[in-house]
Protein backbone atom coordinates (compact mmCIF):
# COMPACT_ATOMS: atom_id res chain seq x y z
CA UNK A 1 -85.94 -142.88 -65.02
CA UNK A 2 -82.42 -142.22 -65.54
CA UNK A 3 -80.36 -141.60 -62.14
CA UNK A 4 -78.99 -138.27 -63.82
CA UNK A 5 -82.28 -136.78 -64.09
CA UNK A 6 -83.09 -137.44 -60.35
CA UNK A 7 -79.12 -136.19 -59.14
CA UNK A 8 -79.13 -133.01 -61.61
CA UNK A 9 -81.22 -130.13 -61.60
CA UNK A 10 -80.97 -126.42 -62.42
CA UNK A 11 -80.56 -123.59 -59.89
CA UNK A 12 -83.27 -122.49 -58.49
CA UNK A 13 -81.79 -120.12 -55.88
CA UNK A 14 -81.58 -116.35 -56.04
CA UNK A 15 -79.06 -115.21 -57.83
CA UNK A 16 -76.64 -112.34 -57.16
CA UNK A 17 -77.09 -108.68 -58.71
CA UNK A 18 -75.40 -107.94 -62.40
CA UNK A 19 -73.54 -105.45 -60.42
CA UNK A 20 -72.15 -107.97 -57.69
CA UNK A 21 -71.05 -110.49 -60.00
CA UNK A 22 -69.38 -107.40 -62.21
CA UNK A 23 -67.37 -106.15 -59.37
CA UNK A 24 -66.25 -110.18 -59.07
CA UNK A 25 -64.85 -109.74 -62.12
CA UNK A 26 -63.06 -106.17 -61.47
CA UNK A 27 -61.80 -107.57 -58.24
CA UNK A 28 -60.26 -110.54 -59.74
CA UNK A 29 -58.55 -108.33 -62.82
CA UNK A 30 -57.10 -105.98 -60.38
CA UNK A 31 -55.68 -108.73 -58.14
CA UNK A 32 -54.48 -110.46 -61.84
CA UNK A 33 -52.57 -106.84 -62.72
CA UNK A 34 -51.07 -105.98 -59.56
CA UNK A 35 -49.89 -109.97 -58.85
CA UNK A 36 -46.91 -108.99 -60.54
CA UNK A 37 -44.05 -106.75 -58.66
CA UNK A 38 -43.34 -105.07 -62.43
CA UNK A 39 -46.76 -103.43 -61.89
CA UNK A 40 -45.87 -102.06 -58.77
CA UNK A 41 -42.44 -100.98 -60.02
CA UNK A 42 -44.17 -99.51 -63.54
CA UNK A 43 -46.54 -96.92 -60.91
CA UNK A 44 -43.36 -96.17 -58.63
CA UNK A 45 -41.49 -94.69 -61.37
CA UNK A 46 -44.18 -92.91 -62.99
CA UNK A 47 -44.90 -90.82 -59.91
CA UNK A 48 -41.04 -89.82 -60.21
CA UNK A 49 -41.90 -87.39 -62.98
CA UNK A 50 -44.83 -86.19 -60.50
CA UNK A 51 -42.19 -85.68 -57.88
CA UNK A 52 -40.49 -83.53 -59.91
CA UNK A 53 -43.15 -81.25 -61.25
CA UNK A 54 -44.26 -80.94 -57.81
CA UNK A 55 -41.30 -79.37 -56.80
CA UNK A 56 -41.42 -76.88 -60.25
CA UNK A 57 -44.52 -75.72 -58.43
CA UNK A 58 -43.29 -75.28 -55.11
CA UNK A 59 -40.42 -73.25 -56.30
CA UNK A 60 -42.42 -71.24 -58.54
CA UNK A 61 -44.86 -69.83 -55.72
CA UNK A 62 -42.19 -69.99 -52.71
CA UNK A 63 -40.88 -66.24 -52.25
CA UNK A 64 -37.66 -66.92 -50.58
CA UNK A 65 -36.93 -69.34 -52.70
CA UNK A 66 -37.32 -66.96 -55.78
CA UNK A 67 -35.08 -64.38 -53.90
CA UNK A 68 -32.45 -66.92 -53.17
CA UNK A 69 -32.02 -68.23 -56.40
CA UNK A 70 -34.16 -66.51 -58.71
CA UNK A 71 -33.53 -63.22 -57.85
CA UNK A 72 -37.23 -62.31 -57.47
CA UNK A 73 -37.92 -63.83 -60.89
CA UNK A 74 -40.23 -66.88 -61.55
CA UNK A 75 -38.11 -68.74 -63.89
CA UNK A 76 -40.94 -71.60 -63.82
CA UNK A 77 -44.33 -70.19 -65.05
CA UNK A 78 -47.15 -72.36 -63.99
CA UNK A 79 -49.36 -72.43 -66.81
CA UNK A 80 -51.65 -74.22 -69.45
CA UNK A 81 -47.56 -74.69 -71.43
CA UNK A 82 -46.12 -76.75 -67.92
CA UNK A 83 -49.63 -78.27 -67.33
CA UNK A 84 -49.28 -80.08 -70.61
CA UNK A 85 -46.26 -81.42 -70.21
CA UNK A 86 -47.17 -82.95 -67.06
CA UNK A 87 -50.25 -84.65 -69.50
CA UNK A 88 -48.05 -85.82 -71.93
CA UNK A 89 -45.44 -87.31 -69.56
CA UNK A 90 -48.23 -89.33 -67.85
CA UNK A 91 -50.01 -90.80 -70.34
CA UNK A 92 -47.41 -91.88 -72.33
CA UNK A 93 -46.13 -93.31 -68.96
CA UNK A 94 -49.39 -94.97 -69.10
CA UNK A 95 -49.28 -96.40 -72.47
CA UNK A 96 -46.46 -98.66 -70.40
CA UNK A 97 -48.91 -99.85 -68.08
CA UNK A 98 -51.00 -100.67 -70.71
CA UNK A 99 -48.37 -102.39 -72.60
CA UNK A 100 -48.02 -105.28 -69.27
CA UNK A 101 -51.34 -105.01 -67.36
CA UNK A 102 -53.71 -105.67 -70.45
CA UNK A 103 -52.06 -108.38 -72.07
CA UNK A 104 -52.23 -110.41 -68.14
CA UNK A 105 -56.41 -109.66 -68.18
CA UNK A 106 -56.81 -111.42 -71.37
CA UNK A 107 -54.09 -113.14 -72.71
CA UNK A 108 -53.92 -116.08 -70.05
CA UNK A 109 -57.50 -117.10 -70.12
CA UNK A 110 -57.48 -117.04 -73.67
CA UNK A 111 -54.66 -119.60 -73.48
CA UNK A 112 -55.81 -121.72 -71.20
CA UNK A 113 -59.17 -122.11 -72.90
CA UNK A 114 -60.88 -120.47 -69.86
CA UNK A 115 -63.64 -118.25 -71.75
CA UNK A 116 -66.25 -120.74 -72.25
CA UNK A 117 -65.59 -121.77 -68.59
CA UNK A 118 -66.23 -117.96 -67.54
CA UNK A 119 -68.78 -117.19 -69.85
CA UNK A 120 -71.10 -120.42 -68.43
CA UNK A 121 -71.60 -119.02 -65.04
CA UNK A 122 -74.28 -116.00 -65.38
CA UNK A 123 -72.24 -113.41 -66.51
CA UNK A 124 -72.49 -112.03 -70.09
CA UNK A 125 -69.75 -111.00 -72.61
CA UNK A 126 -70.39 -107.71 -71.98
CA UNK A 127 -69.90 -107.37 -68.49
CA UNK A 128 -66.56 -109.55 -69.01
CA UNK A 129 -65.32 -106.89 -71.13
CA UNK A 130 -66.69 -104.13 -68.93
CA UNK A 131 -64.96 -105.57 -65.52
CA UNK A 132 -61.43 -105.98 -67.45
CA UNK A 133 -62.16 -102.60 -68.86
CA UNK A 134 -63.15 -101.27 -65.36
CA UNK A 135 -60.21 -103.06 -64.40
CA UNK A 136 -57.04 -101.30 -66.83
CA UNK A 137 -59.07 -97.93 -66.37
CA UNK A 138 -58.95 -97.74 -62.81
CA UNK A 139 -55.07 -98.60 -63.02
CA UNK A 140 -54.20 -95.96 -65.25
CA UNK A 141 -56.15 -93.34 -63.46
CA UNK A 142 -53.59 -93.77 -60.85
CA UNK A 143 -50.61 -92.71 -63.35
CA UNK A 144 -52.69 -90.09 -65.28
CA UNK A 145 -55.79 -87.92 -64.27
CA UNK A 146 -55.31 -88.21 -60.53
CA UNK A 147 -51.73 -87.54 -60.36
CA UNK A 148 -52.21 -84.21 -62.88
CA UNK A 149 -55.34 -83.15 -60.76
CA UNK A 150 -53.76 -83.53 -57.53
CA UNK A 151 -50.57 -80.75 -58.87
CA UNK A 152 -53.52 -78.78 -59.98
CA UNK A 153 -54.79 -78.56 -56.93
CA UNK A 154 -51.21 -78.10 -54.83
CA UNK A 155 -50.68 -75.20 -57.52
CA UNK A 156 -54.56 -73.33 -56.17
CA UNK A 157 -53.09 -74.15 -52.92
CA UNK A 158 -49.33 -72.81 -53.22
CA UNK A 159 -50.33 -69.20 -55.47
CA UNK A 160 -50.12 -66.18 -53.35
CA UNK A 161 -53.07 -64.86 -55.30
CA UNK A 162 -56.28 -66.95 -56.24
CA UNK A 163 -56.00 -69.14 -59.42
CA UNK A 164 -58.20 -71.83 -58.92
CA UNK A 165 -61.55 -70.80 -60.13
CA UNK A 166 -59.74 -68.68 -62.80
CA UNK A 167 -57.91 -71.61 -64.09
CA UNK A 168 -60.67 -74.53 -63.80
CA UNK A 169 -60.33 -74.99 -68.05
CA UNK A 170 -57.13 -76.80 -67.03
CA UNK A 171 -58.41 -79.13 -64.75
CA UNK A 172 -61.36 -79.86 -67.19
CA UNK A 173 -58.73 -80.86 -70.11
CA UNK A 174 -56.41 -82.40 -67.69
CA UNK A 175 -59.57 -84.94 -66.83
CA UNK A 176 -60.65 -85.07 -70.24
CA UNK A 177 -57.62 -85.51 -72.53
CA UNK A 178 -56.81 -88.24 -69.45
CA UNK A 179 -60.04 -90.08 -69.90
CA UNK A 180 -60.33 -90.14 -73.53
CA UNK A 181 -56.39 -91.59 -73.51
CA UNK A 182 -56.94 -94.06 -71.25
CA UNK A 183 -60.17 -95.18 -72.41
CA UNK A 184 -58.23 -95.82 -75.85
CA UNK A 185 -55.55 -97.27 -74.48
CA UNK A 186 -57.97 -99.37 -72.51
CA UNK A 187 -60.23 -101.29 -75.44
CA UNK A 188 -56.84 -101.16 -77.74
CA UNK A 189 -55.03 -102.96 -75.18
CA UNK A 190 -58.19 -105.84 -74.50
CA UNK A 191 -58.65 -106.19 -78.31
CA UNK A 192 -55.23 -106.79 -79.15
CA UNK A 193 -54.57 -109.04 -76.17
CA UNK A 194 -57.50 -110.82 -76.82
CA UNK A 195 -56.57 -111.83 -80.53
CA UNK A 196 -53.06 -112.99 -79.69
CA UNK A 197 -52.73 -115.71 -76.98
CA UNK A 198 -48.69 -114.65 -76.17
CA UNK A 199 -48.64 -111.85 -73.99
CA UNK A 200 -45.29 -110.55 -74.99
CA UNK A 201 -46.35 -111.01 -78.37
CA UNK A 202 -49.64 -108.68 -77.06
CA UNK A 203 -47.31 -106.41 -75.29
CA UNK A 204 -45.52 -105.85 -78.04
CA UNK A 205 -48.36 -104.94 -80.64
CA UNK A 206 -49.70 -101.98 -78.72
CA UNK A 207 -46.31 -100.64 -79.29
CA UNK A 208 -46.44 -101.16 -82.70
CA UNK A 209 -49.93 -99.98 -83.26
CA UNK A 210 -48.85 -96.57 -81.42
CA UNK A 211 -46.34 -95.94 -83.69
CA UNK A 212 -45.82 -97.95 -86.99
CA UNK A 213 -48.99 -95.79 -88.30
CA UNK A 214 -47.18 -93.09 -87.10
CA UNK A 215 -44.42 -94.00 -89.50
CA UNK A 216 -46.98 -93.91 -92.65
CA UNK A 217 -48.27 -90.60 -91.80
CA UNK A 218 -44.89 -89.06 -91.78
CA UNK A 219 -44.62 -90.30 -94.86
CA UNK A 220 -47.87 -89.22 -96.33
CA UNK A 221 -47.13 -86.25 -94.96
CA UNK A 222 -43.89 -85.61 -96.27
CA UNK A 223 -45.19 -86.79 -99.80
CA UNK A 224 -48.25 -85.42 -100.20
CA UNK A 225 -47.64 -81.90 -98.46
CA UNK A 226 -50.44 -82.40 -96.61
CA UNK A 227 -51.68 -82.21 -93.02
CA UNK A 228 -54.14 -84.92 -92.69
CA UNK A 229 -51.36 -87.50 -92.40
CA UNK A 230 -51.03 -86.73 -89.11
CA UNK A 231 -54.30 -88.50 -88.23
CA UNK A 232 -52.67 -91.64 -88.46
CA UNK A 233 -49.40 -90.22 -86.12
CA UNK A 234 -50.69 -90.47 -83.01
CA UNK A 235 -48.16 -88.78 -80.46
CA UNK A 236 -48.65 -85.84 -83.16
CA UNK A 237 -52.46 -86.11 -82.90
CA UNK A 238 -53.14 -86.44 -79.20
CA UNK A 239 -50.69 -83.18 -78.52
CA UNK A 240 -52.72 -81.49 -80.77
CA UNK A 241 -55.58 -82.32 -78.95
CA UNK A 242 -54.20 -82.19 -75.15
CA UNK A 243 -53.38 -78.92 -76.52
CA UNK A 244 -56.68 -77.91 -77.26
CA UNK A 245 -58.07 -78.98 -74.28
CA UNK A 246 -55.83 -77.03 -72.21
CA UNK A 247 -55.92 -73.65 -74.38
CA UNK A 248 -52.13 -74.27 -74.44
CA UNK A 249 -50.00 -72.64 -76.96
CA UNK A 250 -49.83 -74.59 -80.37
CA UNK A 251 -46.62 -75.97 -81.01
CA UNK A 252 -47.26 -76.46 -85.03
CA UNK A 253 -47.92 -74.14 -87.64
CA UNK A 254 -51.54 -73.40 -88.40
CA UNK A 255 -51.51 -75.11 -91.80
CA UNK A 256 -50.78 -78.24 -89.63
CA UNK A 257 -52.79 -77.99 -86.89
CA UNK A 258 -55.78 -80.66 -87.17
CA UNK A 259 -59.27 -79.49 -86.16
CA UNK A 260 -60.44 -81.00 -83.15
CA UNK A 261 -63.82 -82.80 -84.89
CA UNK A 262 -61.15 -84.61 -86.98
CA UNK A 263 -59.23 -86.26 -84.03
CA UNK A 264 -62.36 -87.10 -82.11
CA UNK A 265 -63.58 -88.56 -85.10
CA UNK A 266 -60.20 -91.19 -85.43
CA UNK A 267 -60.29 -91.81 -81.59
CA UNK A 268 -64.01 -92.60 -81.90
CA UNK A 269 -62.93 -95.13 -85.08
CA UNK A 270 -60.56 -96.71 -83.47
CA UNK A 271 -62.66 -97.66 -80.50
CA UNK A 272 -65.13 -99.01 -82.47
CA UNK A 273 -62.74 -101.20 -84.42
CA UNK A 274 -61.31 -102.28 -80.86
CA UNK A 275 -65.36 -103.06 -79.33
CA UNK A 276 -65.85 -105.11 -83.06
CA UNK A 277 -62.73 -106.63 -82.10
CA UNK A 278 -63.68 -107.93 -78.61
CA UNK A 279 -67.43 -109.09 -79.49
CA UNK A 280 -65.72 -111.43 -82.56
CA UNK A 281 -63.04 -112.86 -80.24
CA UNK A 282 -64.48 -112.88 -76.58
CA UNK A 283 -66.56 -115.74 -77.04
CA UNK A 284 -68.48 -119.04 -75.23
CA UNK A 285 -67.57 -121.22 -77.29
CA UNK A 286 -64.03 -121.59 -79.69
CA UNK A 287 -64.22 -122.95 -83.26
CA UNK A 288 -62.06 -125.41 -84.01
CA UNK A 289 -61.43 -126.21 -87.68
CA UNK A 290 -59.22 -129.41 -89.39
């Protein structure tokens, strides 16, 4: 008998939950992303727009600060209107992140040839994507829905009179335009990161994604007369949306406003595109062809 076959066997141990061996992966994509000191400088300065907004609060429910300056007056009116802005500023902030934190998840180990390495221990494709995904999500909740639900809850604390309770549809769109955002910019950044091996080449896609479609639905718009372009403009279509969410006063004319269904619908598309994306690229194996 062949000395391999004596020397080599499988593993017949116990094995470690799906759950454990996930978080392995989580723990290793959140020591990859914040490796870099551009990560750390990236979630510095966008809590400086937090900063700010924190102190629009505190001078819009601080009495002597209103008589001092404002004459009595509340020139800052902490409502859905200032709530969205403090949505919009952060997730665009976050569409940075996503920009240099995906592309350093994927792009090196599909450089070095690393996949079919990974993908031979017991660990699936799936939960690969789901710890990198894990991974980006939990580093953009830190730049949007945490930040905008911690001023939420500084404004119920600050307001002479109670707000809170009669408020809480803000705190549910804050969380929910947040998640939906970040779960998009999440599988958009892994798909394209995964497809091109240079990860300024990667960083540089997501940008153009964004906003080159953006580009052709001005267009379309501007053509056709119609309103439906906008579903390919996507700083138009998620402000329609965050606006929505918030019951915050429309900023476009009601022949331009999308219906809510619609935009779902695209950000539900464009997810799937990104998950058909991953499960053709993330792989065991790569096919070479001469």
């Amino acid at each position: 008998m062949s000395i391999y076959k004596h020397e080599y066997r499988a593993y017949a141990g116990r094995l470690t939950s799906p759950w454990a061996r996930l978080g392995v992966i989580v723990r290793y994509a959140l020591a990859e992303a914040w490796s870099s000191r551009v990560t750390a400088v990236l979630l510095t300065l966008s809590m400086l727009p937090v900063i700010v907004y924190l102190v629009g609060i505190y001078l819009a429910n601080n009495p002597m600060i209103r008589m001092l300056i404002m004459r009595g007056k509340s020139m800052i009116e902490i409502d859905p209107a200032y709530f969205l802005k403090v949505l919009q500023t952060q997730c665009w902030l976050a569409l940075v992140m996503t920009a240099w934190i995906a592309p350093r998840l994927v792009s090196f180990e599909i450089a070095d040839n690393a996949l079919p390495i990974l993908l031979s221990h017991p660990i699936s494709r799936f939960s690969y994507v789901l710890g990198k995904f894990t991974a980006l999500f939990a580093c953009l909740s830190l730049v949007t829905w945490v930040p905008c639900l911690l001023l939420f809850a500084y404004q119920g604390y600050a307001s002479p009179r109670p707000w809170i309770f009669a408020n809480l549809h803000i705190a549910g769109g804050l969380l929910a335009g947040s998640v939906l955002w970040i779960a998009l910019l999440s599988l958009l950044g892994l798909a394209l990161s995964s497809w091109l091996k240079w990860r300024v080449v990667a960083t540089g896609a997501i940008f153009a994604v964004m906003f080159i479609p953006a580009g052709v639905g001005g267009i379309i718009t501007g053509v056709l007369r119609t309103k439906w372009g906008f579903l390919l403009n996507m700083p138009v279509m998620m402000s329609q949306l965050w606006q929505q969410l918030l019951d915050a006063p429309q900023t476009m004319r009601a022949d331009r406003q999308l219906p809510g269904a619609s935009i779902l619908t695209v950000l539900l598309l464009m997810c799937g595109i990104c998950v058909l994306m991953l499960n053709a690229r993330i792989r065991a194996r790569e096919v070479v062809r001469g």
